[in-house]
Structures are given as C-alpha cells and as structure tokens.
PDB file of N, CA and C in Angstrom:
ATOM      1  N   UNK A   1     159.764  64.824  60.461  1.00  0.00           N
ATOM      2  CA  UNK A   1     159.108  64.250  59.313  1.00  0.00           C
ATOM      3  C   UNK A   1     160.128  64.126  58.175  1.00  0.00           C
ATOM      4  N   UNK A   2     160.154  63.106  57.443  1.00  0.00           N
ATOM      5  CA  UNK A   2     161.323  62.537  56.391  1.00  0.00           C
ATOM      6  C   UNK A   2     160.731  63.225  55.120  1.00  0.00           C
ATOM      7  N   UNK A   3     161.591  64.098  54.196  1.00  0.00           N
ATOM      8  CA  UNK A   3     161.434  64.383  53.104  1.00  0.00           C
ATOM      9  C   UNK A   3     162.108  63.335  51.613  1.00  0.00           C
ATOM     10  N   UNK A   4     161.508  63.750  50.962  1.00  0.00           N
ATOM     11  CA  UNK A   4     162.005  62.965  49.368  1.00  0.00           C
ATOM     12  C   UNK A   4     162.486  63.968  48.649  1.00  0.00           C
ATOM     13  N   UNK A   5     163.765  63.936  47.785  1.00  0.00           N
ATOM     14  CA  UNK A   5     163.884  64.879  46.809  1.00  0.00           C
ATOM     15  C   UNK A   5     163.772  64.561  45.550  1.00  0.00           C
ATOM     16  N   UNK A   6     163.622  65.781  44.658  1.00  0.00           N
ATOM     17  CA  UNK A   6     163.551  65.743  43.696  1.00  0.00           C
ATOM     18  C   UNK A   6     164.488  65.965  42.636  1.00  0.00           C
ATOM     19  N   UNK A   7     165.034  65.398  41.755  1.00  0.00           N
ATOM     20  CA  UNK A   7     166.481  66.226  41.220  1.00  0.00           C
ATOM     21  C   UNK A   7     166.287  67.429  40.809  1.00  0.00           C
ATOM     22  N   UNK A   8     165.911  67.980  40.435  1.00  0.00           N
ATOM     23  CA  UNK A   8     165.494  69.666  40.244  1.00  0.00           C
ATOM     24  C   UNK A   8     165.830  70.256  41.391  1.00  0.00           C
ATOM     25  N   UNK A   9     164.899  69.874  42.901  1.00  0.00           N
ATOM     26  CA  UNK A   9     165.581  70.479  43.761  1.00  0.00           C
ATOM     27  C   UNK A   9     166.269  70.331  44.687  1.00  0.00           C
ATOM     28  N   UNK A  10     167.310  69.160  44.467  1.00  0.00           N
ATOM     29  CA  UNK A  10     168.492  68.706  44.761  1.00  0.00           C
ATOM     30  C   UNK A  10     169.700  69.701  44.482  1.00  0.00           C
ATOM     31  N   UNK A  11     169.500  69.935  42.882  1.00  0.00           N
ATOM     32  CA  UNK A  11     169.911  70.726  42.243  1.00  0.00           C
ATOM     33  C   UNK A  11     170.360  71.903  42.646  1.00  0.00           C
ATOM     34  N   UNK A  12     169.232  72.655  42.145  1.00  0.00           N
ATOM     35  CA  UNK A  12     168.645  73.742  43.263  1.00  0.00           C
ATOM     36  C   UNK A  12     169.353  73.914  44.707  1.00  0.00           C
ATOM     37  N   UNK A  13     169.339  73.231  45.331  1.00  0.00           N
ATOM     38  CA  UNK A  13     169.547  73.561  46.654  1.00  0.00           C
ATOM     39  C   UNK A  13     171.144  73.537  46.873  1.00  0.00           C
ATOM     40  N   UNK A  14     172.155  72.494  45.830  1.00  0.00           N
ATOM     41  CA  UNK A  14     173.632  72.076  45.954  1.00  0.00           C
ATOM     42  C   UNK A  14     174.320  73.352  45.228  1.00  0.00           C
ATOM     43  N   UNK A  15     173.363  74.266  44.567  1.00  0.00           N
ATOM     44  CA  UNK A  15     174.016  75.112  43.691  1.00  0.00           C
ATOM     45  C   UNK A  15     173.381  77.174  44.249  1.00  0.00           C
ATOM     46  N   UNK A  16     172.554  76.406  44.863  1.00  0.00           N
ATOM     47  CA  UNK A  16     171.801  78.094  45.835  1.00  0.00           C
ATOM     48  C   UNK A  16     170.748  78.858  44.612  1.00  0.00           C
ATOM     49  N   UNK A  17     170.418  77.754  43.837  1.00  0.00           N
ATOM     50  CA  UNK A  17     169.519  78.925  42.724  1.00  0.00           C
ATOM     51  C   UNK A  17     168.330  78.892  43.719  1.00  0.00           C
ATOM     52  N   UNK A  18     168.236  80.399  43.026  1.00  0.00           N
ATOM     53  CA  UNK A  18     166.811  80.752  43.154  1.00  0.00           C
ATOM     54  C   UNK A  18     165.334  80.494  43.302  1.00  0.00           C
ATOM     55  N   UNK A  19     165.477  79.483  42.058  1.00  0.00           N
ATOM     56  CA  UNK A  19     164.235  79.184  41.743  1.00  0.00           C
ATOM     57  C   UNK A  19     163.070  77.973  43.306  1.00  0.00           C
ATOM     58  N   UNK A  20     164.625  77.802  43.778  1.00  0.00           N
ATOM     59  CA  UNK A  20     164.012  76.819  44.916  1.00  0.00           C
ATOM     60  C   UNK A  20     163.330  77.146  45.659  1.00  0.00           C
ATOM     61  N   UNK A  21     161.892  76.829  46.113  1.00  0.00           N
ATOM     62  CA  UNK A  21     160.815  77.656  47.351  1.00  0.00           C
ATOM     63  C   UNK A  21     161.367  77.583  48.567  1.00  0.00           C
ATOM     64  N   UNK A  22     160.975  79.094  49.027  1.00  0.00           N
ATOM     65  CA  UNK A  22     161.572  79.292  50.347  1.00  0.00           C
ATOM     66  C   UNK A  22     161.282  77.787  51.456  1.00  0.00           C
ATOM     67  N   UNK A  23     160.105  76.891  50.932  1.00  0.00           N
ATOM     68  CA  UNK A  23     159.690  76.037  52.112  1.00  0.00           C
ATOM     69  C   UNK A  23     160.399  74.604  52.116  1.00  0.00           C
ATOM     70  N   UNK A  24     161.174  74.612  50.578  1.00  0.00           N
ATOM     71  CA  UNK A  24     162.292  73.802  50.127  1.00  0.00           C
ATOM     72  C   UNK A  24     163.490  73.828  50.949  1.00  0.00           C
ATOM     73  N   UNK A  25     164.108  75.411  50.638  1.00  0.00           N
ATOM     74  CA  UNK A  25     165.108  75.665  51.566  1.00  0.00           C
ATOM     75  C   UNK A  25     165.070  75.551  52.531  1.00  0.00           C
ATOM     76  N   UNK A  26     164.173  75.798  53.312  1.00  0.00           N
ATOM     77  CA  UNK A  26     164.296  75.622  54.947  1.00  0.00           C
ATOM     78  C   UNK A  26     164.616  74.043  54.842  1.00  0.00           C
ATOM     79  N   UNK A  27     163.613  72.960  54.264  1.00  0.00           N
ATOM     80  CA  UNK A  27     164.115  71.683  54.930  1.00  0.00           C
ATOM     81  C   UNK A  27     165.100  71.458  54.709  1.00  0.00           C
ATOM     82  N   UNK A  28     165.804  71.915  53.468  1.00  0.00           N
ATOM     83  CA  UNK A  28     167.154  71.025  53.006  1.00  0.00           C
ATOM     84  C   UNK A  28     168.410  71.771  53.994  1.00  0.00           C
ATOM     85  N   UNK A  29     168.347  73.521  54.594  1.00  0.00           N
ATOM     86  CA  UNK A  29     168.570  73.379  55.447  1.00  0.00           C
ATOM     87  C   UNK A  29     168.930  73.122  56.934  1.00  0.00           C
ATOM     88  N   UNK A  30     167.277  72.591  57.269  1.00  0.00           N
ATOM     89  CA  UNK A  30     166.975  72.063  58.417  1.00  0.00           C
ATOM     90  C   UNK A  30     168.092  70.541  58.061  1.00  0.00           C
ATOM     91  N   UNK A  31     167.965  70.338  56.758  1.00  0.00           N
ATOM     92  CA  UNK A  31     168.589  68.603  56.625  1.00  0.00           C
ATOM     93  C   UNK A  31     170.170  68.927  57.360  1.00  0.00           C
ATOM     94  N   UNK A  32     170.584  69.817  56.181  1.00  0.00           N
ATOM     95  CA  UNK A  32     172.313  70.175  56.659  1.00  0.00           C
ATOM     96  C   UNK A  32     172.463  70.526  58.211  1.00  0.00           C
ATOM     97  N   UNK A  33     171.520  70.847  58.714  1.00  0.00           N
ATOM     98  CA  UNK A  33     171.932  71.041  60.430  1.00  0.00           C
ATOM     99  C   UNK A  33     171.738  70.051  61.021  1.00  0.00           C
ATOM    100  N   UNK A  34     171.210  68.954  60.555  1.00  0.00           N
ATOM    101  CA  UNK A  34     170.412  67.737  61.464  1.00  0.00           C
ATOM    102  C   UNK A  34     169.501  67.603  61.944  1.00  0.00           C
ATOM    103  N   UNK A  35     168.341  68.645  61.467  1.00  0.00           N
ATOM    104  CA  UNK A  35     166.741  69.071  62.131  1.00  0.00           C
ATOM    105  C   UNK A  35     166.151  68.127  61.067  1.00  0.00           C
ATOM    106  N   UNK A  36     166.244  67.466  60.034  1.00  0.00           N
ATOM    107  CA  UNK A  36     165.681  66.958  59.171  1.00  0.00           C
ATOM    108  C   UNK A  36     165.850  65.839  58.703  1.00  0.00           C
ATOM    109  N   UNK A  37     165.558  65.047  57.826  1.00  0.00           N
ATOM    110  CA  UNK A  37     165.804  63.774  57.068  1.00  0.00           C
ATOM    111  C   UNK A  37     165.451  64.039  55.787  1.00  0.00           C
ATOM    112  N   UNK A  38     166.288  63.921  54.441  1.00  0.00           N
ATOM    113  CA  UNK A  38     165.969  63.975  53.474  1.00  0.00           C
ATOM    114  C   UNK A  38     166.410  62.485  52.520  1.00  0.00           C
ATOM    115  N   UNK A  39     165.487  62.205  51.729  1.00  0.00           N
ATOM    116  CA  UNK A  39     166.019  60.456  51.221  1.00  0.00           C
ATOM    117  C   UNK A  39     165.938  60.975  49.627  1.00  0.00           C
ATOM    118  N   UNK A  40     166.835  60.644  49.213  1.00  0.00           N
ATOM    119  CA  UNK A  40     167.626  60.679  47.752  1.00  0.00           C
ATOM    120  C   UNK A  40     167.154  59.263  46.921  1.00  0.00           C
ATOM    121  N   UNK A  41     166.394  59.508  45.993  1.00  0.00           N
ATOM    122  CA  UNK A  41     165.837  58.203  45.587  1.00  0.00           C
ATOM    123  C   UNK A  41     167.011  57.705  44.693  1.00  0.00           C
ATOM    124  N   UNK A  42     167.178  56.501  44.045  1.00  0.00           N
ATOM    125  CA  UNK A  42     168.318  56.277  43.525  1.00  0.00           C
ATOM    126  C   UNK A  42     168.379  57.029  41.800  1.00  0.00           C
ATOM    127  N   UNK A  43     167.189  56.594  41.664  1.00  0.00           N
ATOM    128  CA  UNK A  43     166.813  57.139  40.154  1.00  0.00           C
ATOM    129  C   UNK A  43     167.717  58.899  40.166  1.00  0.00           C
ATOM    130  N   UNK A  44     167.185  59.491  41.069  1.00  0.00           N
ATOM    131  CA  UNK A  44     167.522  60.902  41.133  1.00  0.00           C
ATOM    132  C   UNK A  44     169.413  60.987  40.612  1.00  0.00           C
ATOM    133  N   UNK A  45     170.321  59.690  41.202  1.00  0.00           N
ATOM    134  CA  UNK A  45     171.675  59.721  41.228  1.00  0.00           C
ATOM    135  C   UNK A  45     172.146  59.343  39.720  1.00  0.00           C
ATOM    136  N   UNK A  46     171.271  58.578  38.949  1.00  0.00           N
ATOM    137  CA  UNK A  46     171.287  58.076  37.504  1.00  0.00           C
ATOM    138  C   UNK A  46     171.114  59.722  37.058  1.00  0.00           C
ATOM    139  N   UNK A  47     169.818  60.185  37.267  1.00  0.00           N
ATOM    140  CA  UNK A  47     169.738  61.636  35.936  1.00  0.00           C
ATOM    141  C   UNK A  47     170.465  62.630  36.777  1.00  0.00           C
ATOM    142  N   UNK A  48     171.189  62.468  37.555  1.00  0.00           N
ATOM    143  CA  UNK A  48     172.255  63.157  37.806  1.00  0.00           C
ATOM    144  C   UNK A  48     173.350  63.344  37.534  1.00  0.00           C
ATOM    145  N   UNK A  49     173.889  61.941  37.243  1.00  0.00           N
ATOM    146  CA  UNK A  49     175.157  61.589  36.311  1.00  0.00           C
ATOM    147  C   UNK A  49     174.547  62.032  34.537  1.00  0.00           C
ATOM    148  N   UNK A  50     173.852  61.395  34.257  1.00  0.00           N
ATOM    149  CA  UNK A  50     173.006  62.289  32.563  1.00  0.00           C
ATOM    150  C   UNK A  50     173.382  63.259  32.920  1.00  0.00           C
ATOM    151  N   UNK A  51     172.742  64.226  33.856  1.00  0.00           N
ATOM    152  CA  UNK A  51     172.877  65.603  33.252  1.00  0.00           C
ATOM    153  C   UNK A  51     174.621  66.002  33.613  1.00  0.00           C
ATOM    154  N   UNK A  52     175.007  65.709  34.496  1.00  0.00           N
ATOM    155  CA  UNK A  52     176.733  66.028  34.858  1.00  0.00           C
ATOM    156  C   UNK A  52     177.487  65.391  33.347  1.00  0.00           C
ATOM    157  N   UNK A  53     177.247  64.599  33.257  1.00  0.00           N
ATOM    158  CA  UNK A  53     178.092  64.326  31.883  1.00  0.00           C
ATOM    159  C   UNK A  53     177.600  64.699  30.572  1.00  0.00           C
ATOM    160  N   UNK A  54     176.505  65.332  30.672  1.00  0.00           N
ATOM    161  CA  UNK A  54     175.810  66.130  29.548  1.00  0.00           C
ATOM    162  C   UNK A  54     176.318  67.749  29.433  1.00  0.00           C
ATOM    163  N   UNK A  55     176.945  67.958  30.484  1.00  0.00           N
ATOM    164  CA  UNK A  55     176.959  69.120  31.099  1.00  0.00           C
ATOM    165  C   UNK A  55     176.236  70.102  30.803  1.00  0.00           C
ATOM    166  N   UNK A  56     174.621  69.307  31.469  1.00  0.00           N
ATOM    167  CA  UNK A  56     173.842  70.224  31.664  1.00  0.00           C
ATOM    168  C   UNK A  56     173.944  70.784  33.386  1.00  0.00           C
ATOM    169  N   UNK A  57     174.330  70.493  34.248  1.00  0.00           N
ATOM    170  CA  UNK A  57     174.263  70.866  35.677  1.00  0.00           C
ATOM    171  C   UNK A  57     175.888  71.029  35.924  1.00  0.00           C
ATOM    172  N   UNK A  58     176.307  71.494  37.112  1.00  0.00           N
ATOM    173  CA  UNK A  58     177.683  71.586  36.971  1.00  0.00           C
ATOM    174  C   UNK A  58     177.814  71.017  38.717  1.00  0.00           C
ATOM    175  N   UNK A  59     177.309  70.195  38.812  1.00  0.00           N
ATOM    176  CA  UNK A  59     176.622  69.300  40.297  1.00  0.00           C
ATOM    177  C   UNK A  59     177.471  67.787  39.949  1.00  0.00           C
ATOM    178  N   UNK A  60     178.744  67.642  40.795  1.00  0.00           N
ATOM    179  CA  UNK A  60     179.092  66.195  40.236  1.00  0.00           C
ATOM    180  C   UNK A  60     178.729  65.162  41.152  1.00  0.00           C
ATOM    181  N   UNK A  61     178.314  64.059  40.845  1.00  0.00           N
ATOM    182  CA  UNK A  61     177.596  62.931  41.016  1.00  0.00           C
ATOM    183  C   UNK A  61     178.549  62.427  42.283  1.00  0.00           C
ATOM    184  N   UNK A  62     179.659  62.143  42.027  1.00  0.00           N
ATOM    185  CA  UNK A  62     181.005  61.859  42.877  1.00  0.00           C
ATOM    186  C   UNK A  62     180.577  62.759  44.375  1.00  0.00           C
ATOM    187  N   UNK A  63     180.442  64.099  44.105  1.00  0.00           N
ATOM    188  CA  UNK A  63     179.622  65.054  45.482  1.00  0.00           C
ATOM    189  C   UNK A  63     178.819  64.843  45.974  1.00  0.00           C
ATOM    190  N   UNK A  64     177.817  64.263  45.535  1.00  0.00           N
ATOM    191  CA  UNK A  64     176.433  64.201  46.264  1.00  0.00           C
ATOM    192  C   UNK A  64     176.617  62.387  47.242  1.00  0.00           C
ATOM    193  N   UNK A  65     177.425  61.815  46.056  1.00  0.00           N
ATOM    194  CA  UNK A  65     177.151  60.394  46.758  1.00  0.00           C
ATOM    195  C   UNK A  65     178.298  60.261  48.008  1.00  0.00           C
ATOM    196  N   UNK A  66     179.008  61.294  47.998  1.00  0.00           N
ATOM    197  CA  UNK A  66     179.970  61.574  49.126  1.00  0.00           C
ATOM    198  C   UNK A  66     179.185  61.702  50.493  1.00  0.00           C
ATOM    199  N   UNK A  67     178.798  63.001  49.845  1.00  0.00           N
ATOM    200  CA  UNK A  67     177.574  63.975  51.016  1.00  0.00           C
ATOM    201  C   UNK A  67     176.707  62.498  51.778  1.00  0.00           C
ATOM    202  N   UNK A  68     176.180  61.628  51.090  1.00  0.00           N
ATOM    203  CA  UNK A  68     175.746  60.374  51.239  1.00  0.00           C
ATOM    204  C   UNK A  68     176.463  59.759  52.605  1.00  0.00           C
ATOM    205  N   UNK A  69     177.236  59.175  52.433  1.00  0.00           N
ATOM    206  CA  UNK A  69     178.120  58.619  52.593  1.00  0.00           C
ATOM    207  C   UNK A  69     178.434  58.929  54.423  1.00  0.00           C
ATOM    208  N   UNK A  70     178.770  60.462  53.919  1.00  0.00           N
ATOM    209  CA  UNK A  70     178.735  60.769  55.184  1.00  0.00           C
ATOM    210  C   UNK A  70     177.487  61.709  56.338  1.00  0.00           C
ATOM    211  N   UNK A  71     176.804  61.934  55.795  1.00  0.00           N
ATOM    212  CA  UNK A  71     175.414  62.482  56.369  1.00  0.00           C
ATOM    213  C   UNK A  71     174.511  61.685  56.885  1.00  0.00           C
ATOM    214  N   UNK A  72     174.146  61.797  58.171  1.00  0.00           N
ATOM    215  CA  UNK A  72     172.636  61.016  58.844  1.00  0.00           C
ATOM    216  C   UNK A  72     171.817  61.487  58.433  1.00  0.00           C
ATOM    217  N   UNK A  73     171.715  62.482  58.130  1.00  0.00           N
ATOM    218  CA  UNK A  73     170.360  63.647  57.389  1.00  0.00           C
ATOM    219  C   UNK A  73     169.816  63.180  56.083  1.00  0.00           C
ATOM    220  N   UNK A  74     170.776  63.259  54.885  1.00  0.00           N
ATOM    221  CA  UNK A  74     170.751  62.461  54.097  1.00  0.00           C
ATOM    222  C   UNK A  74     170.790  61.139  53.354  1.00  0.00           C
ATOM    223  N   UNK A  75     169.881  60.678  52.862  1.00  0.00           N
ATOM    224  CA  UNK A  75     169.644  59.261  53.034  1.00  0.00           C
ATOM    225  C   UNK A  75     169.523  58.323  51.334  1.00  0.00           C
TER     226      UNK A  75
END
C-alpha cells in the first residue's frame, strides 16, 4: 500500500526525532528497505527549501531530492 508524506514527518523521520509515531517509522522504514512506497508531494520540497533556508530544519533540500532520484521506494 503507497503512503503520502507529510513535511513534518519527512522531517521527522530524515533527522530520527522522536516525536514521529512508532506506525510512521515502521513505513518510512519499511520504505528504506523496499517493503514500501512512499510519494513526496511536490509542495512538501518548496516548504522544505523555506524552512532549510530559514534555518528552521537542518534537512537540505539538495538531500532529499537526491534520495529521489535514486530510490524506487520513494516517489
């Protein structure tokens, strides 16, 4: 089953906080093993760059669209 993220717990999950639900973590690690599908809406990559150049997150935009790039999991 294909998940959607959210930037919060995109976030969350690229940086290991806490706050992320255990039922979060499992998919996004099910994603990183290849048990999963997770789709990155585009909007999410815009307030991602906001907050990286706000430096409110310390998550760079350049990383994630890499991870992209090269991941079947991630979409």
């Amino acid at each position: 089953m294909p998940f959607v993220t959210a930037t919060h717990a995109l976030i969350w999950h690229l940086t290991g906080d806490p706050r992320l639900s255990a039922e979060a973590r499992r998919v996004f690690r099910d994603a990183d093993q290849g048990r999963e599908t997770v789709y990155i809406p585009c909007i999410l990559l815009f307030e991602l760059t906001y907050l990286f150049e706000k430096k409110k997150v310390a998550v760079d935009v350049g990383n994630v669209v890499s991870m992209l790039r090269t991941s079947s999991n991630y979409r």
